[in-house]
Protein backbone atom coordinates (compact mmCIF):
# COMPACT_ATOMS: atom_id res chain seq x y z
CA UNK A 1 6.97 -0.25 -9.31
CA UNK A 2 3.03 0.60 -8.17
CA UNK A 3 2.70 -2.52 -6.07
CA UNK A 4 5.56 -2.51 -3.74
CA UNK A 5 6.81 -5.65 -1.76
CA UNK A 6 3.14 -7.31 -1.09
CA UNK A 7 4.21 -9.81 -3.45
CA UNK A 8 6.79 -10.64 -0.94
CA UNK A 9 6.53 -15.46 -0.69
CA UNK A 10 4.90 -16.13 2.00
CA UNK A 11 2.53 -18.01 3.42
CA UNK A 12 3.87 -21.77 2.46
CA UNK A 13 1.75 -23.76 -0.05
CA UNK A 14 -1.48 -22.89 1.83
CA UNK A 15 -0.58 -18.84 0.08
CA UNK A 16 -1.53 -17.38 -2.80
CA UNK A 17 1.07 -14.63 -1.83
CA UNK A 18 3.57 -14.35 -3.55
CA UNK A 19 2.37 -15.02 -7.00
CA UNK A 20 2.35 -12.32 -9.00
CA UNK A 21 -1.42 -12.78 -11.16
CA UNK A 22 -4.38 -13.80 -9.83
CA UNK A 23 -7.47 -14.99 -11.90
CA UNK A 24 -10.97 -14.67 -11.21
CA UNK A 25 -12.24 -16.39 -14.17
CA UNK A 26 -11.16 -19.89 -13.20
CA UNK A 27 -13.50 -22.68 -12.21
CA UNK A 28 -13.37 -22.79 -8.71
CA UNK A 29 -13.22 -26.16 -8.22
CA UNK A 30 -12.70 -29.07 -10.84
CA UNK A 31 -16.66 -30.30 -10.72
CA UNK A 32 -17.31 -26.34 -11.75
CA UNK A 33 -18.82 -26.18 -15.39
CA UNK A 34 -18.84 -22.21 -14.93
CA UNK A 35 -16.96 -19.22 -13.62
CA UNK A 36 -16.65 -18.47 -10.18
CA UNK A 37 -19.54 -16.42 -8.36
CA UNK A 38 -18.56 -12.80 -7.30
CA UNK A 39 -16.71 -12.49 -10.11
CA UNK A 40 -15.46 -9.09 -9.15
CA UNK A 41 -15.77 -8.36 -5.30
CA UNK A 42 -13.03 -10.90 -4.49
CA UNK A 43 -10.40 -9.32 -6.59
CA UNK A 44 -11.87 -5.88 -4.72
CA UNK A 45 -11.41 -7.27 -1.36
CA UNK A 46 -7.71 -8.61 -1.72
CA UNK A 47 -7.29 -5.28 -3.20
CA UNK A 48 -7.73 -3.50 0.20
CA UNK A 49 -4.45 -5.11 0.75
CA UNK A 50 -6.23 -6.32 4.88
CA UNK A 51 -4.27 -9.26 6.28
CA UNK A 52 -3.40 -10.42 9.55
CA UNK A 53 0.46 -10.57 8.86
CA UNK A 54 3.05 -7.35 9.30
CA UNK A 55 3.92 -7.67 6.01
CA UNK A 56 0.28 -6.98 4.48
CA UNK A 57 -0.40 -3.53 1.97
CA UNK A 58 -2.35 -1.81 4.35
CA UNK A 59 -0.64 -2.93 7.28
CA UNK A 60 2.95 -1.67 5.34
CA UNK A 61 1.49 1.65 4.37
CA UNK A 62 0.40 2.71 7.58
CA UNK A 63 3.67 1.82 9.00
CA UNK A 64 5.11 4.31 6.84
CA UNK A 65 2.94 6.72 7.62
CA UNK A 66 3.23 6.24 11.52
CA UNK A 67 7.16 6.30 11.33
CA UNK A 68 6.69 9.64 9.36
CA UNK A 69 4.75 11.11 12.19
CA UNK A 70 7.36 9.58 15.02
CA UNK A 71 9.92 10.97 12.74
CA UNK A 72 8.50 14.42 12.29
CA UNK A 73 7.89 14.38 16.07
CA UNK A 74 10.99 13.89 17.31
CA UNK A 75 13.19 16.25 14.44
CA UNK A 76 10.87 18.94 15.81
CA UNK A 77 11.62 18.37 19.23
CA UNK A 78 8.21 17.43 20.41
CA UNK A 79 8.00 14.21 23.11
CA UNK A 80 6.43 11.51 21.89
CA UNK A 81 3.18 10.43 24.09
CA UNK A 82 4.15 7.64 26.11
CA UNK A 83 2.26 4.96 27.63
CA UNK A 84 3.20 2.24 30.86
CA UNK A 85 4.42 -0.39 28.62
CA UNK A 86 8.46 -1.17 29.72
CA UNK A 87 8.66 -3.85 26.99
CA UNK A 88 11.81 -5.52 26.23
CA UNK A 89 13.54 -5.81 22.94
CA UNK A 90 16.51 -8.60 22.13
CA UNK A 91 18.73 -8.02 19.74
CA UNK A 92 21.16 -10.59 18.55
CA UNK A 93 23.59 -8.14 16.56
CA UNK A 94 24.90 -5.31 18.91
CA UNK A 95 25.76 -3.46 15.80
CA UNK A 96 22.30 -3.86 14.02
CA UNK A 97 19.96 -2.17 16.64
CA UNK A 98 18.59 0.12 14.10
CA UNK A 99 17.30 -2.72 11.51
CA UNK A 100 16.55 -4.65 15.12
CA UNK A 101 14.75 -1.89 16.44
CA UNK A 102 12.85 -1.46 13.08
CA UNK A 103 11.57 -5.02 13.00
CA UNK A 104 10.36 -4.69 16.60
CA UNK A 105 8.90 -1.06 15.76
CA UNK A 106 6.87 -2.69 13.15
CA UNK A 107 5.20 -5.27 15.53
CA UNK A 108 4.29 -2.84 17.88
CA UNK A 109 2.56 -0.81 15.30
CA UNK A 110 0.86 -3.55 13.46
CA UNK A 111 -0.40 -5.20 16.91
CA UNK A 112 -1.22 -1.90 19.03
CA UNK A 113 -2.66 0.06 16.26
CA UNK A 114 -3.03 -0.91 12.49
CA UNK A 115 -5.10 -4.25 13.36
CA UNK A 116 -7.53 -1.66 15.65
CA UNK A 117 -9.76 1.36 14.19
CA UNK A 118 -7.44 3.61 15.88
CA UNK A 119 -4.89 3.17 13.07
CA UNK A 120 -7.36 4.71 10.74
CA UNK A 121 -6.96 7.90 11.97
CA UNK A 122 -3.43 8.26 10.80
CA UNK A 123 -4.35 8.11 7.32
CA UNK A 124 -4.14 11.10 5.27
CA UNK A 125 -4.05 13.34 8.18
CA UNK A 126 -0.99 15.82 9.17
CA UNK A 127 2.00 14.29 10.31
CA UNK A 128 1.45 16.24 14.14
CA UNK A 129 -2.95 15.84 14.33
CA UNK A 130 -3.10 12.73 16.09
CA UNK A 131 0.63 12.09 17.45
CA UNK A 132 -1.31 12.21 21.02
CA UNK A 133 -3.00 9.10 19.85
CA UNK A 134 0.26 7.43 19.18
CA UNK A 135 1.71 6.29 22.40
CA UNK A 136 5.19 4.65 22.64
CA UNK A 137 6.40 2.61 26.06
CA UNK A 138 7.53 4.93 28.10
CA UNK A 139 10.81 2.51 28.45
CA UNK A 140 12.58 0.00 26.99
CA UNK A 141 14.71 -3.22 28.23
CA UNK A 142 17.49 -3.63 25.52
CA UNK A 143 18.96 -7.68 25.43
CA UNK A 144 22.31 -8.54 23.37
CA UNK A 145 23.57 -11.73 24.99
CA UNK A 146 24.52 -11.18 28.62
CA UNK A 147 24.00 -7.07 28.14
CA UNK A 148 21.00 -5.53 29.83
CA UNK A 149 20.24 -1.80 29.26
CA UNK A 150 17.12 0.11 30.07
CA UNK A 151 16.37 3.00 28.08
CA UNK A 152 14.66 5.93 29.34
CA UNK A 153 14.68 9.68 27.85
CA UNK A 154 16.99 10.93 25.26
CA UNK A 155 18.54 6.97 24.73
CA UNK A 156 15.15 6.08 24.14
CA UNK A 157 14.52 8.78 21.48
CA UNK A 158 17.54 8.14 19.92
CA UNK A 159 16.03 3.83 19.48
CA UNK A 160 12.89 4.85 17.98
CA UNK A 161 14.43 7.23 15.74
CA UNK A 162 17.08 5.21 14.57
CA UNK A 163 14.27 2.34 14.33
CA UNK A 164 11.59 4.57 12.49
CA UNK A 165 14.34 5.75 10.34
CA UNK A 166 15.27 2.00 9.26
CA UNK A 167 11.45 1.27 8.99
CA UNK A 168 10.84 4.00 6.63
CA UNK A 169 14.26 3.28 4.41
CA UNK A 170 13.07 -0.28 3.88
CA UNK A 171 9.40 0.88 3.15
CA UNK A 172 10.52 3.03 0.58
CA UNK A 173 12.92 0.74 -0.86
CA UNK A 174 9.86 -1.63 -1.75
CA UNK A 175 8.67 -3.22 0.88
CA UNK A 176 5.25 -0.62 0.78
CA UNK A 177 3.39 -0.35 -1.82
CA UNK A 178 3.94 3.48 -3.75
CA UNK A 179 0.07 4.50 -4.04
CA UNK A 180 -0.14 3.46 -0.69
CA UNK A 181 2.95 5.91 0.41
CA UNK A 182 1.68 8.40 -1.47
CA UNK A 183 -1.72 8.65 -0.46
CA UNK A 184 -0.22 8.76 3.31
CA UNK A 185 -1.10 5.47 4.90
CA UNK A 186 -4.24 5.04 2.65
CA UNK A 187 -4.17 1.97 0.62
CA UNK A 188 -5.63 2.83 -3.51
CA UNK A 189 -7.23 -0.43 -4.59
CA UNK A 190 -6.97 -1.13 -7.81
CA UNK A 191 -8.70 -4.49 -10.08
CA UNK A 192 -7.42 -5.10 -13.71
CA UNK A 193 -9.59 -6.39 -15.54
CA UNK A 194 -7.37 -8.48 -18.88
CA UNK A 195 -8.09 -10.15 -21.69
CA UNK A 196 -7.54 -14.54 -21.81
CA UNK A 197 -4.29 -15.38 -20.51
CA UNK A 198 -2.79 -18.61 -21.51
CA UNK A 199 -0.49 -21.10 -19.71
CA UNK A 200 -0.91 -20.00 -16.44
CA UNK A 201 -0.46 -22.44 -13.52
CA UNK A 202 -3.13 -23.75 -11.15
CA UNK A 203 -2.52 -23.86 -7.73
CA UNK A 204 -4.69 -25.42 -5.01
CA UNK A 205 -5.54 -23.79 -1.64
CA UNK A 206 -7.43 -27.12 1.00
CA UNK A 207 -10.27 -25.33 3.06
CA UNK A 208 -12.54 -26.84 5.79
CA UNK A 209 -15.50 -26.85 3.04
CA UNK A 210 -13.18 -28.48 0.42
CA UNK A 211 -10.45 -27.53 -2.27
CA UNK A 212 -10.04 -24.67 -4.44
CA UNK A 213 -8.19 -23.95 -7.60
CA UNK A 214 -6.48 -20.17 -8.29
CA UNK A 215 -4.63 -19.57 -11.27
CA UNK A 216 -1.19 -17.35 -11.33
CA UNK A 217 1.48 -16.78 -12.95
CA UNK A 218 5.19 -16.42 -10.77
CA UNK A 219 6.53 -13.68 -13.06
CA UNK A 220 5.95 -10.29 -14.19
CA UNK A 221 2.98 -9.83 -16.88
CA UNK A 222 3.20 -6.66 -19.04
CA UNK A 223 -0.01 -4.75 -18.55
CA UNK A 224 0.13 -4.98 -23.12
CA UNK A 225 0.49 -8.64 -22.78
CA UNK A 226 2.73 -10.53 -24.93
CA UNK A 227 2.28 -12.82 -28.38
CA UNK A 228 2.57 -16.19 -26.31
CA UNK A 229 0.01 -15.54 -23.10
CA UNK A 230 -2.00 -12.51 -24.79
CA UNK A 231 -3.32 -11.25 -21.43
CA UNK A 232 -3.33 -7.67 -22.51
CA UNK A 233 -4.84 -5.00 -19.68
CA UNK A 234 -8.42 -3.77 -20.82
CA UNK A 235 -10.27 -2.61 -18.07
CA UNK A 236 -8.99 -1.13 -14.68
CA UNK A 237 -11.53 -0.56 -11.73
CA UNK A 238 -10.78 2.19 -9.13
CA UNK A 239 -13.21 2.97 -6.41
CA UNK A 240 -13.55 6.67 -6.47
CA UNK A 241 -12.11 9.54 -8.75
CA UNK A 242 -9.84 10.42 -5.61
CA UNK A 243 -7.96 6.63 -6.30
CA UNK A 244 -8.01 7.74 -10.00
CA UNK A 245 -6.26 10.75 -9.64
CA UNK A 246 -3.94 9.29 -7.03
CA UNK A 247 -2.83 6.41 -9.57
CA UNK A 248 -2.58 8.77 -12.39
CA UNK A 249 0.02 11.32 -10.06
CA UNK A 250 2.13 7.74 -8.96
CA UNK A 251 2.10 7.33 -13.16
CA UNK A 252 3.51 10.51 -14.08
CA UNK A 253 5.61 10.31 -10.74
CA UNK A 254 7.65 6.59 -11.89
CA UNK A 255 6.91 7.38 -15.72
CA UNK A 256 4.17 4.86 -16.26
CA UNK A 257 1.89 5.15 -18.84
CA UNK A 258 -1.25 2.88 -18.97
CA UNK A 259 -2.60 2.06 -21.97
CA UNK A 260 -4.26 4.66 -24.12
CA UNK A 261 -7.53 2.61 -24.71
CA UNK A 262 -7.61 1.67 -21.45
CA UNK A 263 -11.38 1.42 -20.05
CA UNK A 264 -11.36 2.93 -16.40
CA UNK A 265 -14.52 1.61 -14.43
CA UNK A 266 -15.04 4.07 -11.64
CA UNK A 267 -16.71 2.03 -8.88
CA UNK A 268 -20.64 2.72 -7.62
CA UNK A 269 -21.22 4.16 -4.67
CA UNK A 270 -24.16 3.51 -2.62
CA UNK A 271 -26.12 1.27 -5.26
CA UNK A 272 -25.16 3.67 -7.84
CA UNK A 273 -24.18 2.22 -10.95
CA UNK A 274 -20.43 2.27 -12.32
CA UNK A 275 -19.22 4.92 -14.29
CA UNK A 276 -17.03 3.81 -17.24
CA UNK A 277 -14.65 6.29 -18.86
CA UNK A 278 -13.18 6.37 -22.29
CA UNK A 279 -9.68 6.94 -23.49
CA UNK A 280 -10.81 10.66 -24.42
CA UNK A 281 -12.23 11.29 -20.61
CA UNK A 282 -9.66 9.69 -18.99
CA UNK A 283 -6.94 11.80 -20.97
CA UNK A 284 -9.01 14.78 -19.95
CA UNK A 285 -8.73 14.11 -16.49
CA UNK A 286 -4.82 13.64 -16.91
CA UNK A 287 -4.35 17.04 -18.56
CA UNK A 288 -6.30 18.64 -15.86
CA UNK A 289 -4.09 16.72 -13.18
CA UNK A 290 -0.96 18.17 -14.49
CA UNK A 291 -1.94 21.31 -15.07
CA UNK A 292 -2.77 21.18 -11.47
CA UNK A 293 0.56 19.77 -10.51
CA UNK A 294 2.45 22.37 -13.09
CA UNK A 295 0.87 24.89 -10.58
CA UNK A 296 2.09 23.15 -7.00
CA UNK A 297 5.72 21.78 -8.20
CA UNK A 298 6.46 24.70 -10.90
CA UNK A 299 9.68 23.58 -13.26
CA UNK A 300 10.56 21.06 -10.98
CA UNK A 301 10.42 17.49 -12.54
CA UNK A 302 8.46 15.04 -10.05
CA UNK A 303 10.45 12.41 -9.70
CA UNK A 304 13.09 15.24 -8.21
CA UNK A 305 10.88 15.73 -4.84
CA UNK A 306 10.79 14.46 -1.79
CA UNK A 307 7.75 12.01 -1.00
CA UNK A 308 6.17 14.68 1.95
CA UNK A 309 6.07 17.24 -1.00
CA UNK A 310 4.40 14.83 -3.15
CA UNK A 311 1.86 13.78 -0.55
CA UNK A 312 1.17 17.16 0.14
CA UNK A 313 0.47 17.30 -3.79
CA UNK A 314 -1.89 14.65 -3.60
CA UNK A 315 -3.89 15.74 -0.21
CA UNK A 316 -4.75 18.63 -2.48
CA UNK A 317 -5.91 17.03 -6.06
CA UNK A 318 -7.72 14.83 -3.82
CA UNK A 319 -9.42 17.51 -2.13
CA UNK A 320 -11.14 19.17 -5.08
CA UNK A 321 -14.25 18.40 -6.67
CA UNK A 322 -12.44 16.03 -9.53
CA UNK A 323 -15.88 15.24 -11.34
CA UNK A 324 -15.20 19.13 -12.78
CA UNK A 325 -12.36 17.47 -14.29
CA UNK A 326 -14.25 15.01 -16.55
CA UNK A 327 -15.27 16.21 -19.64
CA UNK A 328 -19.79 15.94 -20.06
């Protein structure tokens, strides 16, 4: 439920998308008498969720976010900034503009702003700070078959809203990952660190310097493992006590508990070394989140509001000083 549709196949047989466990620990190729090197910053950097694709985390979660703020825009009768781009848009299906629309709303986003720094600074920010950042064409050249339709003013309002509307149902039907969502735009890496798991596959990747071999598994693994591939969840890394308290809100949110003798490794920063927390700290920390949240949603069970109220919940646990949270 945490890690939305970036398991989504892809990729071909060149891909390790798609598979649902990745291991670290594997040899990386068969002349290897030892584990591979950088044991944990490669599970850190596909945790970032970067890719060159639409359909990559980060890329997904700030799509959310930016159809959120076109959204908000245009339901509070603000224009949308508009730039000199007159693209045009086919669309095969007449009666399927809005999913059409969506898929082409998605390029543009990915390609004008998410793979430049300017798509950073939609992340956890209002929904109306940068919307002069975020400029749409200024017109539109609509294709079905032999139809040609330019649209200009109010008809072009109405295509981006039906298309950001579309974009943000499938988002939060799975397609985005939830942390992601939740922390408006900003992707919450997480590594798990488990114990042996047995019978997984191998799977072989061909690069320019030579082959390498990834284990996986194509099916869900419980995070308390199971009597035939043990692979029970030990250790999870977060990079900050922000990401902590963010995955410990989407918990309570979905009604997820991790394991109570979990070992959370809060992540270094600058050279500093990790900080490790125990079951006792970490349930600490959780009683002081929900005492917080008790305060900002009253009686109101979580998983009964709407996903602005619950990012507006987070913005705020994530702006205290959350080291006052940990017991000394």
């Amino acid at each position: 439920m945490l890690k939305g549709g970036v398991n989504d196949a892809k990729g071909g047989n060149q891909s390790l998308e798609g598979q649902v466990f990745f291991s670290d620990r594997t040899r990386e190729s068969s002349t290897d008498t030892t584990t591979r090197r950088n044991l944990r910053s490669k599970p850190r950097d596909y945790a970032q969720g970067n890719g060159i694709n639409t359909s990559n985390a980060h890329s997904r979660a700030l799509q959310h976010r930016m159809a959120q703020i076109i959204l908000h825009a245009l339901n509070s009768g603000k224009t949308l900034p508009s730039n000199a781009m007159a693209p045009s848009v086919s669309v095969a299906d007449p009666e399927q503009v809005p999913a059409e629309g969506a898929a082409w709303l998605q390029r543009f986003l990915h390609a004008s702003y998410i793979n430049k720094l300017s798509g950073r600074n939609f992340i956890g920010t209002p929904l109306d700070e940068h919307l002069d950042e975020l400029k749409m064409p200024g017109s539109i050249t609509l294709r079905s078959g032999e139809q040609v339709s330019e649209l200009r003013g109010e008809d072009l309002n109405r295509f981006y809203h039906q298309a950001a509307s579309e974009l943000l149902r499938s988002m939060e039907d799975g397609k985005a990952p939830y942390l992601g969502m939740l922390n408006q735009g900003g992707i919450v890496p997480l590594v798990f660190g488990f114990e042996k798991i047995n019978n997984l596959a191998t799977h072989e990747i061909k690069y320019r310097m030579g082959p390498k071999q990834y284990s996986y598994q194509n099916k869900e693994h419980p995070l308390s493992g199971s009597q035939e591939n043990g692979g029970k969840l030990k250790e999870l890394e977060v990079r900050n006590l922000d990401d902590l308290a963010t995955l410990c809100l989407g918990c309570a949110i979905k009604g997820i508990d991790l394991p109570t003798d979990l070992v959370v490794r809060v992540k270094g920063q600058r050279g500093e070394k990790a900080l490790y927390l125990d079951a006792s700290q970490t349930a600490m920390f959780k009683q002081k989140l929900a005492a917080h949240v008790v305060e900002q949603a009253g009686d109101q069970p979580l998983e009964t509001l709407e996903l602005q109220q619950l990012q507006r919940i987070n913005s705020d646990i994530r702006a205290k000083n959350l080291s006052e949270w940990l017991p000394v």
